[in-house]
Protein backbone atom coordinates (compact mmCIF):
# COMPACT_ATOMS: atom_id res chain seq x y z
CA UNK A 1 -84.13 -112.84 -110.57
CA UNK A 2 -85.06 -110.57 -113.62
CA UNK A 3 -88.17 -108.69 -113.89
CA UNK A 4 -90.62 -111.21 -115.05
CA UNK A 5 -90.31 -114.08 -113.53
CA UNK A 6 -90.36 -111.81 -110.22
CA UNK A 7 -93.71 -110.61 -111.70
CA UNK A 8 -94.98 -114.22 -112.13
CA UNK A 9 -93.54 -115.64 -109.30
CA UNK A 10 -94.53 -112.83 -106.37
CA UNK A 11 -97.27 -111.41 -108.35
CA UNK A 12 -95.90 -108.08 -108.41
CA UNK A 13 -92.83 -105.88 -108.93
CA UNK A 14 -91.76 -102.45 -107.78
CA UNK A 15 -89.95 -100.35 -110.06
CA UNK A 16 -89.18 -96.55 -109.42
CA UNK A 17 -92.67 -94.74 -108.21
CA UNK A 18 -95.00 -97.85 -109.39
CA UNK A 19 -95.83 -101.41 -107.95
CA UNK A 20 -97.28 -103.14 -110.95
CA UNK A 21 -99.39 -106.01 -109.88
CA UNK A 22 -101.36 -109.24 -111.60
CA UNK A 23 -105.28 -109.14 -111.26
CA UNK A 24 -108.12 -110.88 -112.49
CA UNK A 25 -111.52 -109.46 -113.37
CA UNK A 26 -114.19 -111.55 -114.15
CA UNK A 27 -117.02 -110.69 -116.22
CA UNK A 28 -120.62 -110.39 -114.48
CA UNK A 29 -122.33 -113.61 -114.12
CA UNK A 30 -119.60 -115.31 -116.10
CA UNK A 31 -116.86 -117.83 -115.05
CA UNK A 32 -114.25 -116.18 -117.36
CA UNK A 33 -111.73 -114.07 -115.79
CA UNK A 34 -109.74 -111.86 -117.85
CA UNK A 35 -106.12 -110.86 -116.96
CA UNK A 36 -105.30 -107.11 -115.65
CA UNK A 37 -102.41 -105.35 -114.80
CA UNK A 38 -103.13 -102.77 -111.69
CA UNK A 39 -100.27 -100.05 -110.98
CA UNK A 40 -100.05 -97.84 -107.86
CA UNK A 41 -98.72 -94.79 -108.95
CA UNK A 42 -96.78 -93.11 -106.03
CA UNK A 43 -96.68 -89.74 -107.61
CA UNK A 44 -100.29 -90.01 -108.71
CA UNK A 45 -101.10 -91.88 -104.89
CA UNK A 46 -103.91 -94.30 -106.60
CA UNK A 47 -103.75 -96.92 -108.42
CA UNK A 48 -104.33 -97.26 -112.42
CA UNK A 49 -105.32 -100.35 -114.74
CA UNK A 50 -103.19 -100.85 -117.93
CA UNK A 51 -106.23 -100.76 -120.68
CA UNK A 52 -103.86 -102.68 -123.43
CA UNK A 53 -105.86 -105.88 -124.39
CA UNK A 54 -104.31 -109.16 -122.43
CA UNK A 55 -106.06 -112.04 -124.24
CA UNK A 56 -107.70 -114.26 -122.27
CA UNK A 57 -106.05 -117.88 -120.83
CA UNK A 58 -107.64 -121.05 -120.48
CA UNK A 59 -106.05 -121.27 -116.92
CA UNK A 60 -104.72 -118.52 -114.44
CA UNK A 61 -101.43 -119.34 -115.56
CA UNK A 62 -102.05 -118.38 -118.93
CA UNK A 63 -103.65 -115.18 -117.83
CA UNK A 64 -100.38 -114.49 -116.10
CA UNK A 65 -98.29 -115.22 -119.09
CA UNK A 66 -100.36 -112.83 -121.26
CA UNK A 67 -100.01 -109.81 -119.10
CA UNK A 68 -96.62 -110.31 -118.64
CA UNK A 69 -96.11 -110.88 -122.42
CA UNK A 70 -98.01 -107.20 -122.94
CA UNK A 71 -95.65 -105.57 -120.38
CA UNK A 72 -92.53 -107.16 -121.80
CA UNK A 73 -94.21 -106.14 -125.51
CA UNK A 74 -94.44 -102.14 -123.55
CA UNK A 75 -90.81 -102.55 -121.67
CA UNK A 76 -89.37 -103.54 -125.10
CA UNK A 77 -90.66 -100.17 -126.59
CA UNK A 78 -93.40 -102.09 -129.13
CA UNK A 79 -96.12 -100.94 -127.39
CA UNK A 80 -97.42 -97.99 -124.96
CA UNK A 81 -98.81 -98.43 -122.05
CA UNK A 82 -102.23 -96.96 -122.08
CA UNK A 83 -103.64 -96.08 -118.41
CA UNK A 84 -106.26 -93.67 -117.67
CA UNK A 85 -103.64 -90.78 -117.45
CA UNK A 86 -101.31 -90.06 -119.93
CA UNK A 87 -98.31 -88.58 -117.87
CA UNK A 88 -98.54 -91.51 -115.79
CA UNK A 89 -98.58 -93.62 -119.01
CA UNK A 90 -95.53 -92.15 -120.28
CA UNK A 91 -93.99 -92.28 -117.17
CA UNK A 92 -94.60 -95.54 -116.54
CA UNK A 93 -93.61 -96.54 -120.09
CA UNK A 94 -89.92 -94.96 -119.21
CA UNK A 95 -89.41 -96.83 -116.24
CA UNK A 96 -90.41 -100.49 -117.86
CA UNK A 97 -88.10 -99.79 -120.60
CA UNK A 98 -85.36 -99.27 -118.13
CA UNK A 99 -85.78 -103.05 -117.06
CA UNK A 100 -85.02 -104.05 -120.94
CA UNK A 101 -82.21 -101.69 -120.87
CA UNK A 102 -84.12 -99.24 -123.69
CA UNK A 103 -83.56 -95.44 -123.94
């Protein structure tokens, strides 16, 4: 099964040293949940949110759809991945554009 619909499907994938997972976080006293993407970082040993913007859904599945459409946008080389460390970022950006087959 290729990357994302493994992502979408199991909610995660596992990819060199990271496990990128599918959150939600919802906004105090709100209803609205906004899509995240969490990533464990086994070199790092703790875990990192992506802070690219995901836009919103009006269900959970299109919350899913728009983090996955960021990561594909980062594995495809248009974007970077922006986490709270940049070596991890960079590293993380190599190994997602292995999965598109990018240098």
């Amino acid at each position: 099964m290729e990357w994302k619909g493994k992502l979408r499907e199991e909610g995660f994938i596992e990819v060199g040293e990271f496990r990128v997972e599918l959150s939600l976080d919802n906004t105090f006293m709100d209803i609205d949940y906004i899509p995240r993407v969490l990533v464990y970082s086994e070199r790092t040993g703790r875990w990192h949110v992506l802070r690219n913007p995901i836009p919103k859904g009006r269900t959970l599945e299109e919350c899913w759809d728009n983090a996955v459409r960021v990561l594909e946008k980062i594995a495809r080389g248009l974007e970077r991945p922006v986490l709270d460390d940049e070596e991890t970022s960079l590293r993380l950006w190599e190994v997602l554009k292995s999965l598109e087959g990018k240098p």
